[in-house]
Protein backbone atom coordinates (compact mmCIF):
# COMPACT_ATOMS: atom_id res chain seq x y z
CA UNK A 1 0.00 0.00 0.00
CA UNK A 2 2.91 2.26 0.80
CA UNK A 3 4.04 1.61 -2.77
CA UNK A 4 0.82 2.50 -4.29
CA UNK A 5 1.00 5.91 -2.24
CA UNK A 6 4.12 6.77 -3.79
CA UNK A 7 3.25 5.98 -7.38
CA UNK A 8 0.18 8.42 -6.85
CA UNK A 9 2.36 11.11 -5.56
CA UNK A 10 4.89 10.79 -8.02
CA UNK A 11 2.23 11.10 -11.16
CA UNK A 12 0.08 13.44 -9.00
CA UNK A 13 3.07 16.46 -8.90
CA UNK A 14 4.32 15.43 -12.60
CA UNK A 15 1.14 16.53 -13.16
CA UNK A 16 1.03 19.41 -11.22
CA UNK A 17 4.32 20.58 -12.43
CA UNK A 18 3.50 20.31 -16.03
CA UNK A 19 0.36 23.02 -15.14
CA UNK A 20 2.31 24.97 -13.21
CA UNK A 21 5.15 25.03 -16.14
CA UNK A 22 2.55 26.18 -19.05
CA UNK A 23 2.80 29.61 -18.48
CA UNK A 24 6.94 29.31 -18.79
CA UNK A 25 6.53 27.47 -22.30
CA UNK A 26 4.16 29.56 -23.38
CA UNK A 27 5.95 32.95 -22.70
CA UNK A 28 8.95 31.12 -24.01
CA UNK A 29 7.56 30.33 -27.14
CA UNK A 30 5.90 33.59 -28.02
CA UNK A 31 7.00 36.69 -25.88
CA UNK A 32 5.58 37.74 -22.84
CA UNK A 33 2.52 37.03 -22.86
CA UNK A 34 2.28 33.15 -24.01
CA UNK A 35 0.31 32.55 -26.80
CA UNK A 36 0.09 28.05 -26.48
CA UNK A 37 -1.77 26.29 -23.62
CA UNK A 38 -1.08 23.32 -22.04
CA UNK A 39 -1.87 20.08 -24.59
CA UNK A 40 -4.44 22.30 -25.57
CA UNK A 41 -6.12 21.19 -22.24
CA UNK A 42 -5.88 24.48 -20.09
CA UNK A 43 -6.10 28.05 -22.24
CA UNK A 44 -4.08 30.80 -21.64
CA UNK A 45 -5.36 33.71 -19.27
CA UNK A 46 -5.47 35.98 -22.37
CA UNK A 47 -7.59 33.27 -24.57
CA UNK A 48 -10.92 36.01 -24.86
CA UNK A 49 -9.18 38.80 -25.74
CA UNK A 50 -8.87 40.33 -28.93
CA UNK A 51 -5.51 39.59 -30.62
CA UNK A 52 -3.80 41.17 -33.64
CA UNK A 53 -4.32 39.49 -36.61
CA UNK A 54 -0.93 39.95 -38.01
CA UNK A 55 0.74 38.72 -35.06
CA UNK A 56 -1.66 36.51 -32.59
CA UNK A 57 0.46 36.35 -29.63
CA UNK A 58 0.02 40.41 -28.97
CA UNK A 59 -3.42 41.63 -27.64
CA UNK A 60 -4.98 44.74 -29.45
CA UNK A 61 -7.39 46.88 -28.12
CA UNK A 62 -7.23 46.10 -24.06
CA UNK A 63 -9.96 48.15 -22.74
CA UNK A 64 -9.19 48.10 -19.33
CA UNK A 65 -12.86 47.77 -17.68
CA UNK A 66 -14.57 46.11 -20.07
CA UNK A 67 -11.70 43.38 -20.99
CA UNK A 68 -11.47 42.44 -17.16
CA UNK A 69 -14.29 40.21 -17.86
CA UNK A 70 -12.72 38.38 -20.33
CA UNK A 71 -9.77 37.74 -18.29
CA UNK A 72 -11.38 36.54 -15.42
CA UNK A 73 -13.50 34.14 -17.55
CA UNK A 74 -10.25 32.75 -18.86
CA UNK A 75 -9.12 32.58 -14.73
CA UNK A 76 -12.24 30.95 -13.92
CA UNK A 77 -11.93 28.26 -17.27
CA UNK A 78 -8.15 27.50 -15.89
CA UNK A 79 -9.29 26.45 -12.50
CA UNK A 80 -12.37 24.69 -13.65
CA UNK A 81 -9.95 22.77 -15.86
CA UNK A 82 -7.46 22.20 -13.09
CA UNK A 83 -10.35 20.76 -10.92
CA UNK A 84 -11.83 18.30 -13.26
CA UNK A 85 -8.14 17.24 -14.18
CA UNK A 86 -7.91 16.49 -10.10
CA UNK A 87 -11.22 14.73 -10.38
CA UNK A 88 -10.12 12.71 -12.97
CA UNK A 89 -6.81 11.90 -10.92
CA UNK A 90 -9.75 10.97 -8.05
CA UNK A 91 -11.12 8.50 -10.25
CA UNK A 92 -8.10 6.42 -11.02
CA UNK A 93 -6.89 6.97 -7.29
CA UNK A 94 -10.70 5.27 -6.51
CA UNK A 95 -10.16 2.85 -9.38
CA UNK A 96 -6.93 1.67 -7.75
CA UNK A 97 -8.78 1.61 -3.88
CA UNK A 98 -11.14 -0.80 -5.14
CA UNK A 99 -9.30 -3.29 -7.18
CA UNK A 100 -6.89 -3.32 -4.28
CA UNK A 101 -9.41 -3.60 -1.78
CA UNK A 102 -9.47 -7.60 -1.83
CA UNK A 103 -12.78 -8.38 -1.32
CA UNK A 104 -13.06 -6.70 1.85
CA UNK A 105 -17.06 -5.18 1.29
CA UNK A 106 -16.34 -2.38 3.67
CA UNK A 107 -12.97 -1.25 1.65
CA UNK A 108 -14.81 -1.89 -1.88
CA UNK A 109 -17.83 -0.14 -0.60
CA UNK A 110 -15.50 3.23 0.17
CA UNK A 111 -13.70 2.54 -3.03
CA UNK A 112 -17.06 2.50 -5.15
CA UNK A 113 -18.57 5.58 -3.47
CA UNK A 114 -15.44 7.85 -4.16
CA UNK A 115 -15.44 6.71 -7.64
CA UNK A 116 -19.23 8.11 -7.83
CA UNK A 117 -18.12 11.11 -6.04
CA UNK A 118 -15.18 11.92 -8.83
CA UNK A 119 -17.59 11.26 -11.24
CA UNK A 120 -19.57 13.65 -10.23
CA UNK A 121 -17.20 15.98 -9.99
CA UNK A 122 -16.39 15.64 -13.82
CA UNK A 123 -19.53 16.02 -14.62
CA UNK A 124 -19.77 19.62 -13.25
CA UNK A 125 -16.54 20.79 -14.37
CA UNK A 126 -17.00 19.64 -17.66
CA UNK A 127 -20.79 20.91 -17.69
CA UNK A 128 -19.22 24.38 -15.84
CA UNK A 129 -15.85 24.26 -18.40
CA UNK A 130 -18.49 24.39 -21.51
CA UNK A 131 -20.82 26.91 -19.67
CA UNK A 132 -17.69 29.38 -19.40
CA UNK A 133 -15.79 28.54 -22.51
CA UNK A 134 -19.20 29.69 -24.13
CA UNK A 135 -19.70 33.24 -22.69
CA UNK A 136 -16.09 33.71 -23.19
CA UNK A 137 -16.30 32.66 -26.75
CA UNK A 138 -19.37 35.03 -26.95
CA UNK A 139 -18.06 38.00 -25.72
CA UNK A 140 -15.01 38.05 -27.89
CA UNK A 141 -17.59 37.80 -30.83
């Protein structure tokens, strides 16, 4: 079981890391901003706004109190995304709980009620992801 623990913590903060390291590529790759997301999983904080069509990693036209919006739908579609990667990661940590749980009922019980749980969970981020990704693609027109 101690095995299993590390395995999970190991692909749990590769994981994390690669997240965390998406705004690095992405500013590496196209100037300060970033203009790439993360396996096209996670958009960038600027992925509303109006870019130049000559040159899309530079924004054009930042109204400052109207934009705000847009940015802050992009902040809330990043941590949506982050969460229903975790729930995922829930699943397959409940997947592993109950095939290891050796016919114990109680164990396998525990094990098949946290796997509902995750599920749920993907459900509303995904339902919540599409919901924002939506108004953000309407508002940029």
């Amino acid at each position: 079981m101690n095995r299993m623990k590390k395995m999970l913590m190991i692909f749990s903060s590769v994981i994390v890391m690669s997240v965390f390291a998406t705004p690095i590529a992405s500013a590496a790759s196209c100037g300060a901003g970033g203009g790439s997301s993360f396996l096209q999983l996670i958009p960038t904080w600027h992925e509303y706004l109006q870019k130049d069509p000559n040159n899309n990693c530079e924004i054009s036209n930042f109204d400052f109190p109207g934009d705000i919006w847009k940015v802050a739908l992009a902040a809330v579609d990043i941590l949506l995304r982050v969460a229903g990667i975790v729930a995922v990661i829930f699943v397959i940590k409940a997947g592993f709980s109950y095939v290891l749980s050796r016919g114990n009922p109680q164990e396998a019980a525990k094990a098949r009620q946290s796997i509902i749980d995750a599920l749920i969970g993907v459900g509303i981020t995904s339902i919540s992801t599409i919901l924002v990704a939506f108004l953000g693609r309407s508002l940029t027109g």
